[in-house]
C-alpha atoms as a PDB file:
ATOM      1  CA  UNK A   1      23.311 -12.745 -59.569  1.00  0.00           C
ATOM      2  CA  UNK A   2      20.685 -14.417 -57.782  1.00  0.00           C
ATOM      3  CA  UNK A   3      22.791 -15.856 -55.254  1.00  0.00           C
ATOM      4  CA  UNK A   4      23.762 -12.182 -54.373  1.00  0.00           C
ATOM      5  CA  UNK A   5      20.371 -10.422 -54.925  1.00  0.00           C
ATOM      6  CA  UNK A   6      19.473 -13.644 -51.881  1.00  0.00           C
ATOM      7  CA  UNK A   7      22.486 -12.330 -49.783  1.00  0.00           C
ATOM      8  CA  UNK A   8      21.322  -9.114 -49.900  1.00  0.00           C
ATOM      9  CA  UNK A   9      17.863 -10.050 -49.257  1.00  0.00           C
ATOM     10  CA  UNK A  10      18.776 -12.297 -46.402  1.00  0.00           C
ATOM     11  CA  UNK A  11      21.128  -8.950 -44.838  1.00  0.00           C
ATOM     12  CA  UNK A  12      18.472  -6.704 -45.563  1.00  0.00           C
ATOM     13  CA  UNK A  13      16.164  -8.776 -43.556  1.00  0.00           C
ATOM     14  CA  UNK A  14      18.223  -9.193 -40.693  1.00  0.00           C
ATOM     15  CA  UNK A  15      19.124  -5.317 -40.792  1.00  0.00           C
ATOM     16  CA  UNK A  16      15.281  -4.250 -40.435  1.00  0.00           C
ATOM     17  CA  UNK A  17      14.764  -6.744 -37.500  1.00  0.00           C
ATOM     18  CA  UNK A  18      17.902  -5.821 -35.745  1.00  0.00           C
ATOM     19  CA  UNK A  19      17.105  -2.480 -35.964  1.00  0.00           C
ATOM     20  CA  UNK A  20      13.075  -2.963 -35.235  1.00  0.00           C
ATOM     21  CA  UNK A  21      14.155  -4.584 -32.072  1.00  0.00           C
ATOM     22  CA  UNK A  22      16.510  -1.847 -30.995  1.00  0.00           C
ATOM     23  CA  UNK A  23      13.792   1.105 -32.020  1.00  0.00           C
ATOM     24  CA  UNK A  24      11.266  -0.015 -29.817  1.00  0.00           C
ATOM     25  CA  UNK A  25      13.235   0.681 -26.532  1.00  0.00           C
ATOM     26  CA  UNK A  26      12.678   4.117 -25.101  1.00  0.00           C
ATOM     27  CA  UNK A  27      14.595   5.676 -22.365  1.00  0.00           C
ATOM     28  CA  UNK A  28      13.297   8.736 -20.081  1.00  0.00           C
ATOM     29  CA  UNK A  29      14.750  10.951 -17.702  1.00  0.00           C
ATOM     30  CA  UNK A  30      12.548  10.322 -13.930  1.00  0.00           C
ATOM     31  CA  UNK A  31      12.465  13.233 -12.034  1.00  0.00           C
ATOM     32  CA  UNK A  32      10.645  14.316  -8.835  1.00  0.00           C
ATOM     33  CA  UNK A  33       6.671  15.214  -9.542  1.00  0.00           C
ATOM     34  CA  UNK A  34       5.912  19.121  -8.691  1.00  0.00           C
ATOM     35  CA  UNK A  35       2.614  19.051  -7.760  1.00  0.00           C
ATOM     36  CA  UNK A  36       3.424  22.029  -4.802  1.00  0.00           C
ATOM     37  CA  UNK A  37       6.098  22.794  -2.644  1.00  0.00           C
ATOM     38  CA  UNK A  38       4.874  20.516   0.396  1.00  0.00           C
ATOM     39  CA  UNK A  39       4.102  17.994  -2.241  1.00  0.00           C
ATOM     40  CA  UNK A  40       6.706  16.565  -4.389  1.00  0.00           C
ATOM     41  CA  UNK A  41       8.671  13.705  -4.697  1.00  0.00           C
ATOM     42  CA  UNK A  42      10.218  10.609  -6.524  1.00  0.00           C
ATOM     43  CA  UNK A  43       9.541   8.331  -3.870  1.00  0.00           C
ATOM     44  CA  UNK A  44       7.014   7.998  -0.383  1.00  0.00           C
ATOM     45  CA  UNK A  45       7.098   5.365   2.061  1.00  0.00           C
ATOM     46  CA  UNK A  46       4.671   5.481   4.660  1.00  0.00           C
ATOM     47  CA  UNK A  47       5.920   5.394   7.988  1.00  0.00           C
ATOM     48  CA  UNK A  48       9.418   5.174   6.804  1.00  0.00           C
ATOM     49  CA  UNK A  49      10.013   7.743   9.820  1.00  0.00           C
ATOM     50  CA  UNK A  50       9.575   4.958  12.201  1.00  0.00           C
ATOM     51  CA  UNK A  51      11.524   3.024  10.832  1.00  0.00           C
ATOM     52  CA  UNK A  52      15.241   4.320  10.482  1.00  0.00           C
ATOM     53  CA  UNK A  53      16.509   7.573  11.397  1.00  0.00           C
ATOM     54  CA  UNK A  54      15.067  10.642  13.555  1.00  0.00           C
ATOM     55  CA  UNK A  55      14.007  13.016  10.762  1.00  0.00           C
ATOM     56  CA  UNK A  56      10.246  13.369  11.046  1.00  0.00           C
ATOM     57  CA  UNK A  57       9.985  13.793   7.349  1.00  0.00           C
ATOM     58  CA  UNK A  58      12.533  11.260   5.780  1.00  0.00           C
ATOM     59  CA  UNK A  59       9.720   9.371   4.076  1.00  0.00           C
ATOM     60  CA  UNK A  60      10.168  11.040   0.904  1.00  0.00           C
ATOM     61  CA  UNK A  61      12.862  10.684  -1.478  1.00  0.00           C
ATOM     62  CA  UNK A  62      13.923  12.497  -5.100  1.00  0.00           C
ATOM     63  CA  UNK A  63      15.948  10.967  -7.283  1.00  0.00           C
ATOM     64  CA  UNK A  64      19.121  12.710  -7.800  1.00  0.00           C
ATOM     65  CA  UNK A  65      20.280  12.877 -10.499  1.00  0.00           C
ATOM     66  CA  UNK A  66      17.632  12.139 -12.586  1.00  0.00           C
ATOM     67  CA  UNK A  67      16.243   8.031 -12.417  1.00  0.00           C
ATOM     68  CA  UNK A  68      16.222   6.499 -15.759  1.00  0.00           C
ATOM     69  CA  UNK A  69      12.925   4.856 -16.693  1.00  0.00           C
ATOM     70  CA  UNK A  70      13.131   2.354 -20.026  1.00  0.00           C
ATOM     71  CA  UNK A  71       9.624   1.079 -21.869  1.00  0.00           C
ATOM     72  CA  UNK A  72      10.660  -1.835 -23.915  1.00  0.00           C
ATOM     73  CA  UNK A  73       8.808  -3.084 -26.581  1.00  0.00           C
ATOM     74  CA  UNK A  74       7.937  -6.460 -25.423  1.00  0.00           C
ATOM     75  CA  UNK A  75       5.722  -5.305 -22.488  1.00  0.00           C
ATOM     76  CA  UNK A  76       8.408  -4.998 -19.766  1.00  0.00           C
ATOM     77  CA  UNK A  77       9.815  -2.005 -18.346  1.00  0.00           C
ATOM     78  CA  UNK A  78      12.471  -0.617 -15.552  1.00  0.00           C
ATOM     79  CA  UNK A  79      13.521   2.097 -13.275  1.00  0.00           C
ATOM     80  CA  UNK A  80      16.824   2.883 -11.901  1.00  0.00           C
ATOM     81  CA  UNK A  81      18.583   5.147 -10.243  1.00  0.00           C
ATOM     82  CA  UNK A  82      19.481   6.629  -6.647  1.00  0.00           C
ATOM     83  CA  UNK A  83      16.626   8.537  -4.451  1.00  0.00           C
ATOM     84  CA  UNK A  84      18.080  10.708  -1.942  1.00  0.00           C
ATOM     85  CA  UNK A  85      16.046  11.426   1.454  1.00  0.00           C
ATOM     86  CA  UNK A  86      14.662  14.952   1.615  1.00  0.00           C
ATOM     87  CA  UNK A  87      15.397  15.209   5.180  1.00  0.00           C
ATOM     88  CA  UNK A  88      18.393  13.392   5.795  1.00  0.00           C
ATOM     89  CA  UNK A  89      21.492  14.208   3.163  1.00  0.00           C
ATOM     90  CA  UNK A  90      23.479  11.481   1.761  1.00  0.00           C
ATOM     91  CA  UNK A  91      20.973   8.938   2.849  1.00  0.00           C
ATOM     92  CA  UNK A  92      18.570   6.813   0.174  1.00  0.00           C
ATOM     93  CA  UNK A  93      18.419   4.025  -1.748  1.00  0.00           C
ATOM     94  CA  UNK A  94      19.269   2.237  -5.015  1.00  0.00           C
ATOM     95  CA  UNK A  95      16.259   1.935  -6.861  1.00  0.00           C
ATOM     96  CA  UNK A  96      16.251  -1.342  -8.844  1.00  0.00           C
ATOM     97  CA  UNK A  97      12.289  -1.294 -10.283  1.00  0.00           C
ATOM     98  CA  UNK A  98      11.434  -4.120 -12.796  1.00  0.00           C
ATOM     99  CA  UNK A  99       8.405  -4.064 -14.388  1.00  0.00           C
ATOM    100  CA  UNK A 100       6.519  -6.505 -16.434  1.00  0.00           C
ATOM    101  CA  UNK A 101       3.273  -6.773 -18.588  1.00  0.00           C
ATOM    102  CA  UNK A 102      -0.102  -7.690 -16.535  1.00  0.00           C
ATOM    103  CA  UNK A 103      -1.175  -9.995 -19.067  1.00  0.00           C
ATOM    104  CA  UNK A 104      -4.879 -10.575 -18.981  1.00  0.00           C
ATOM    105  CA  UNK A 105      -5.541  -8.639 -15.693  1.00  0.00           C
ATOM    106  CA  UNK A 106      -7.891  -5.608 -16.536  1.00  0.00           C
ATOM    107  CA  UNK A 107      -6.637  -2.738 -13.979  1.00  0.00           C
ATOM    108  CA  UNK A 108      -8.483   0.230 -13.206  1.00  0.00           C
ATOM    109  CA  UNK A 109      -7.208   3.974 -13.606  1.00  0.00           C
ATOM    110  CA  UNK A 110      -5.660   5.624 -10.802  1.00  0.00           C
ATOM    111  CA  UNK A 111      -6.684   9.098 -10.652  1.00  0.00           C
ATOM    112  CA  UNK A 112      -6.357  11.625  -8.028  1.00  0.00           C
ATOM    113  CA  UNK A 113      -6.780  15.693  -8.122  1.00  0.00           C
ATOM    114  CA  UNK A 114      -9.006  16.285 -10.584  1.00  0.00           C
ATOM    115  CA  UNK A 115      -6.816  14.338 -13.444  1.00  0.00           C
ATOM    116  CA  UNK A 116      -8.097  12.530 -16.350  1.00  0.00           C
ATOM    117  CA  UNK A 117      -4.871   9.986 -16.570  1.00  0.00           C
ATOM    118  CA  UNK A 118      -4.477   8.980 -20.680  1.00  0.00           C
ATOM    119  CA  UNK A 119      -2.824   5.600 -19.809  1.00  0.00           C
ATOM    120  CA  UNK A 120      -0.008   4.190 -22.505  1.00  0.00           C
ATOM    121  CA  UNK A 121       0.803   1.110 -20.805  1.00  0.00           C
ATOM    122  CA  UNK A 122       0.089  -0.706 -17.880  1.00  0.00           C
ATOM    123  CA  UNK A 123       2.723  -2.804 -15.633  1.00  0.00           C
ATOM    124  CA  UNK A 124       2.785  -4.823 -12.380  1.00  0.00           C
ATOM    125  CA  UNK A 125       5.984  -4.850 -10.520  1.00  0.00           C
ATOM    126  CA  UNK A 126       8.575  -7.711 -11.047  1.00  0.00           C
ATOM    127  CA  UNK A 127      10.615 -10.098  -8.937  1.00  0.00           C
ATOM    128  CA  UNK A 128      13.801  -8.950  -7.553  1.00  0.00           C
ATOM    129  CA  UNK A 129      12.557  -5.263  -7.588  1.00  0.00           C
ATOM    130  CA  UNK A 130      13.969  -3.842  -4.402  1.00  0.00           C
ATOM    131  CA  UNK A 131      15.569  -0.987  -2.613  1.00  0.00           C
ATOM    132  CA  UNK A 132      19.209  -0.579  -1.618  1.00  0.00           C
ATOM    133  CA  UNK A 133      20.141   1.809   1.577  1.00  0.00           C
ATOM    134  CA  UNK A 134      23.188   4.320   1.716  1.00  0.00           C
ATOM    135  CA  UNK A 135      24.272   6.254   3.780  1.00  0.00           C
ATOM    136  CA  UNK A 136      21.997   6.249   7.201  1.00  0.00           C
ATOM    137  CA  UNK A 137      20.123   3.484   5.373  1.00  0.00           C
ATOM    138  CA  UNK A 138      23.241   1.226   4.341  1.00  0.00           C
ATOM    139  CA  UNK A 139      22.756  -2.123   4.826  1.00  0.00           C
ATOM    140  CA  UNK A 140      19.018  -2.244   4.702  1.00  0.00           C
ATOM    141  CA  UNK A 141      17.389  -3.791   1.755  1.00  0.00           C
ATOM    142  CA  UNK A 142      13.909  -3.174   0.745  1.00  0.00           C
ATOM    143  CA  UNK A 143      12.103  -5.538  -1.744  1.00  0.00           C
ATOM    144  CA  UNK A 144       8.739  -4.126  -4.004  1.00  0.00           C
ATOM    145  CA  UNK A 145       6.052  -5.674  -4.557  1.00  0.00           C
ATOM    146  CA  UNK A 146       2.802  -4.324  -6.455  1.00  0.00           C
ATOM    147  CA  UNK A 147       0.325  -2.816  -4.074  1.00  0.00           C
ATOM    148  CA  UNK A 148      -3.191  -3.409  -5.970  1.00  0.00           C
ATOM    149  CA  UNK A 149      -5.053  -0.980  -3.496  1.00  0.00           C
ATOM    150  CA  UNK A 150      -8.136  -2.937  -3.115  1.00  0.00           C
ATOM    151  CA  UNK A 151      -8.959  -1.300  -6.646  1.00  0.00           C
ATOM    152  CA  UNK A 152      -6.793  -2.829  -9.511  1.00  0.00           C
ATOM    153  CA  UNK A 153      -4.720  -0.511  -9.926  1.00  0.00           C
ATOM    154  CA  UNK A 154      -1.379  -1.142 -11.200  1.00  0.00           C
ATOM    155  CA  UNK A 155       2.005   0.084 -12.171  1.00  0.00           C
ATOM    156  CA  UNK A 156       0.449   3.095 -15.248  1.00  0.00           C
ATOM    157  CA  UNK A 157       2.479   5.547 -17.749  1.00  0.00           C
ATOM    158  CA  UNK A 158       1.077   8.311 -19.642  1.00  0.00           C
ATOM    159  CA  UNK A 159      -0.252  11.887 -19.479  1.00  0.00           C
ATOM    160  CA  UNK A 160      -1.022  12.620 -15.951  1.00  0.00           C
ATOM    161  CA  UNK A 161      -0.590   8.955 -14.768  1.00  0.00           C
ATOM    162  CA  UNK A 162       2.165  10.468 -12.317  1.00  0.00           C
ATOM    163  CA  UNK A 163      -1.148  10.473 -10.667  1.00  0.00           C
ATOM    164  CA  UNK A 164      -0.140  14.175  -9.166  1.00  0.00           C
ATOM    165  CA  UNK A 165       0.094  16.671 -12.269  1.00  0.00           C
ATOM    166  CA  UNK A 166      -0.968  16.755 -15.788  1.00  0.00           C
ATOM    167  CA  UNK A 167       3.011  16.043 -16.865  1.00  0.00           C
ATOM    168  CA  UNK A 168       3.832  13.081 -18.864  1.00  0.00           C
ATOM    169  CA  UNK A 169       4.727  10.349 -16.541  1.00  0.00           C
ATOM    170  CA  UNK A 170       4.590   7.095 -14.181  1.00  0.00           C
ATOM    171  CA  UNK A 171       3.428   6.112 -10.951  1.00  0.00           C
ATOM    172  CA  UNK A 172       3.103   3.137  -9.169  1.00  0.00           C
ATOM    173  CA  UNK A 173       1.965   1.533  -5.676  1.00  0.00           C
ATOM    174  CA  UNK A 174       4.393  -0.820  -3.941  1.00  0.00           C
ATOM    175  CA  UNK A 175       4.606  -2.469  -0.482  1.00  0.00           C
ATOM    176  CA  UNK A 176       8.200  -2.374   1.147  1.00  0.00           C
ATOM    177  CA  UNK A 177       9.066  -5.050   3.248  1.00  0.00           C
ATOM    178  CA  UNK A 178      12.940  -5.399   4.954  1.00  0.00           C
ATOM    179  CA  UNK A 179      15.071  -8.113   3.221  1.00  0.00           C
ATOM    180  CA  UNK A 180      17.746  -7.106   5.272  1.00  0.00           C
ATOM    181  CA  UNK A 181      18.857  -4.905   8.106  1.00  0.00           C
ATOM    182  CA  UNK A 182      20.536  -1.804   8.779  1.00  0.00           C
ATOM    183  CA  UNK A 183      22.240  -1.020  11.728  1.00  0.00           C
ATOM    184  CA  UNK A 184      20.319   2.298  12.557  1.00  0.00           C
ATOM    185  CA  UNK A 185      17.227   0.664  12.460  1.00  0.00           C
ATOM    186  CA  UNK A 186      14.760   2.066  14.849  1.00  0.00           C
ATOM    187  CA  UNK A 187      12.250  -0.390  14.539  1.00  0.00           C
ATOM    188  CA  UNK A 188      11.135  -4.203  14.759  1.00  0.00           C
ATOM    189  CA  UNK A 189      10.082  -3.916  11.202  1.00  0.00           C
ATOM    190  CA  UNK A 190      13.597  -4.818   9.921  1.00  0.00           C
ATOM    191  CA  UNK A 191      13.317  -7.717  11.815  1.00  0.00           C
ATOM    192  CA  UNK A 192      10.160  -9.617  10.554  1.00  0.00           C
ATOM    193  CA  UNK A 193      10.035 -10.286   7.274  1.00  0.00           C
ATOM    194  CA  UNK A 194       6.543 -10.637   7.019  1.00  0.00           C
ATOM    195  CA  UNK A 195       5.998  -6.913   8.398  1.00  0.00           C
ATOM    196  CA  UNK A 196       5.181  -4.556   4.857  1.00  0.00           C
ATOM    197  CA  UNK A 197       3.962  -1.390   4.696  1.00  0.00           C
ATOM    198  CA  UNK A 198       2.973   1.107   1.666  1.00  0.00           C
ATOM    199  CA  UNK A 199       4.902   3.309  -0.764  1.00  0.00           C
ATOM    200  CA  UNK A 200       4.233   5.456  -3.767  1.00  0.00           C
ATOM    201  CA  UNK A 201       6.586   5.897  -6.860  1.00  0.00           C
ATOM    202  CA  UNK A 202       5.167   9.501  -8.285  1.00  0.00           C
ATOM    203  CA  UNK A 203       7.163  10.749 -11.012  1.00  0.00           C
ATOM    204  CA  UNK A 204       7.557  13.236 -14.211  1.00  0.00           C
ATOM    205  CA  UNK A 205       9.039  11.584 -17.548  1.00  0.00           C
ATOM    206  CA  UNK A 206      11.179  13.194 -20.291  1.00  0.00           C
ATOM    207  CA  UNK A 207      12.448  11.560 -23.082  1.00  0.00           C
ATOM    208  CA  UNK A 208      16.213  10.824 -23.022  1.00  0.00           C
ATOM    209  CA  UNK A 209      17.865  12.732 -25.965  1.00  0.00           C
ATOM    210  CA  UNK A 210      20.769  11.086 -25.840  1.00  0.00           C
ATOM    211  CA  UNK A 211      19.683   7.832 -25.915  1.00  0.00           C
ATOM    212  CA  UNK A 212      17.678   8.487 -29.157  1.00  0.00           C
ATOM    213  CA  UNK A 213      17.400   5.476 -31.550  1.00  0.00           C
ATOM    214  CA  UNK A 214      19.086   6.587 -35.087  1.00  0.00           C
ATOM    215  CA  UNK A 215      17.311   6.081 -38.269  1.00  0.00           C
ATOM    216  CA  UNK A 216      16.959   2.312 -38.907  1.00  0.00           C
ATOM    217  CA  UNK A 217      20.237   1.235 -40.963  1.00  0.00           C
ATOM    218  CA  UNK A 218      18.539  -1.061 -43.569  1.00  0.00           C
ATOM    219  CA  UNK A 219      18.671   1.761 -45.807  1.00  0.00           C
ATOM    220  CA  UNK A 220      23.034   1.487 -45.815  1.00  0.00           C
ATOM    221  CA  UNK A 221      22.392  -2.131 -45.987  1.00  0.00           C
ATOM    222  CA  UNK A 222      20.454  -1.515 -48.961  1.00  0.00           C
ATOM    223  CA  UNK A 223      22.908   1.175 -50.809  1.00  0.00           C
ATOM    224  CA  UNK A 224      25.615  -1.459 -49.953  1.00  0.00           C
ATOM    225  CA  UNK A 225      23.789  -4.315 -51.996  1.00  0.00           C
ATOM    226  CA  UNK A 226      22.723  -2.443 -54.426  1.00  0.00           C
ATOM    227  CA  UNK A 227      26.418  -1.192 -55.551  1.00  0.00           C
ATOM    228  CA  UNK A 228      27.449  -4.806 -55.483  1.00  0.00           C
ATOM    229  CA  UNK A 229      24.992  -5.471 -58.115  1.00  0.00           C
ATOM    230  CA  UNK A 230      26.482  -2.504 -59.991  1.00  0.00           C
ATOM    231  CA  UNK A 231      29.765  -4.106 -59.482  1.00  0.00           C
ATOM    232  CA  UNK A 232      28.681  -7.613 -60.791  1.00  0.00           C
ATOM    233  CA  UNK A 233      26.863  -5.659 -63.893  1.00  0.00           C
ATOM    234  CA  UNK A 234      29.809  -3.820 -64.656  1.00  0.00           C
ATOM    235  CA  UNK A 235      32.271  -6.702 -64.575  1.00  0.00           C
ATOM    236  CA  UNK A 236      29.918  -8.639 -66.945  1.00  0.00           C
ATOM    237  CA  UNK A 237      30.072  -6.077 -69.719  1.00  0.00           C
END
């Protein structure tokens, strides 16, 4: 009996943990902020106009469908997804955003229009974060880095930290630099790798329904242990 009551202690443990670890990842559905009707995107790069293409407006970018954005529980985060150009159909990018914790760094609030951002967590943007062109843009590659603005501020999630409306959700500042070339490139910026300019992520967040965690299964773990000792009881008598 105590060999099994240890079992099922040792299974029960293991169930809690396993499903501990797997509770404290939550997915959300990015979409475009809606601040106005001139203002409103997933995605801004500054003087991406001069860059590649003609369109005089193809700096900002929605992602369509809907990005996914996942907090993790260990301080990291990540958001994928494709961002389509407003101005040019077909044309945007991969968005591969990885996002880690800023450890002892002590960043400052970013808050524009009259917002009072509640902040849940703070990030800074990770290696290998980067953009991937289609369409027009196919063949360029962007990589991310965090864009402190002078002022500490960093990657932020939250009520208003979309840093645009009151919604729940994210926004961070990046600089874009070419890691590669595309053939429509307009400019000598996808030549020189040391050339970076400045680009906003800006979106609302909604929590992912159908990637809802179930209810922790420790408690069938339990029912299951607990039977065998009704077994073991039984067969004694």
């Amino acid at each position: 009996m105590k060999k099994l009551l240890a079992a099922a202690s040792a299974a029960l443990a293991i169930g809690v943990v396993s499903q501990a670890a797997a509770a404290t990842a939550t997915s959300y559905d990015a979409t475009s902020h809606q601040r106005s009707a001139s203002d409103n995107h997933s995605l801004w790069l500054r003087g991406f106009e001069n860059v590649v293409g003609t369109a005089p407006s193809n700096h900002r970018f929605d992602f369509l469908p809907d990005g996914t954005f996942v907090q993790n529980g260990d301080g990291t985060a990540s958001l994928s997804g494709s961002v389509t150009s407003q101005s040019e159909a077909g044309s945007g990018f991969i968005v591969s955003l990885l996002l880690t914790d800023i450890g002892s760094i002590t960043p400052t609030v970013k808050a524009s229009h009259g917002l009072m951002p509640v902040i849940d967590e703070y990030y800074q943007v990770g290696a290998g974060s980067k953009l991937t062109g289609f369409g027009d843009y196919a063949g360029l590659v962007l990589n991310l880095t965090q864009n402190t603005g002078g002022n500490n501020h960093y990657s932020q999630l939250g009520e208003s930290a979309n840093d645009k409306t009151a919604n729940y959700g994210f926004s961070t500042w990046v600089f874009y630099q070419a890691a590669s070339a595309a053939d429509g490139c307009t400019s000598s910026f996808c030549d020189n790798a040391q050339s970076r300019r400045q680009g906003d992520f800006n979106l609302d967040l909604t929590v992912d329904v159908d990637n809802i965690v179930p209810i922790p299964g420790a408690a069938v773990l339990m029912g299951a242990a607990l039977a065998g000792f009704g077994a073991m009881r039984r067969r004694k008598k």
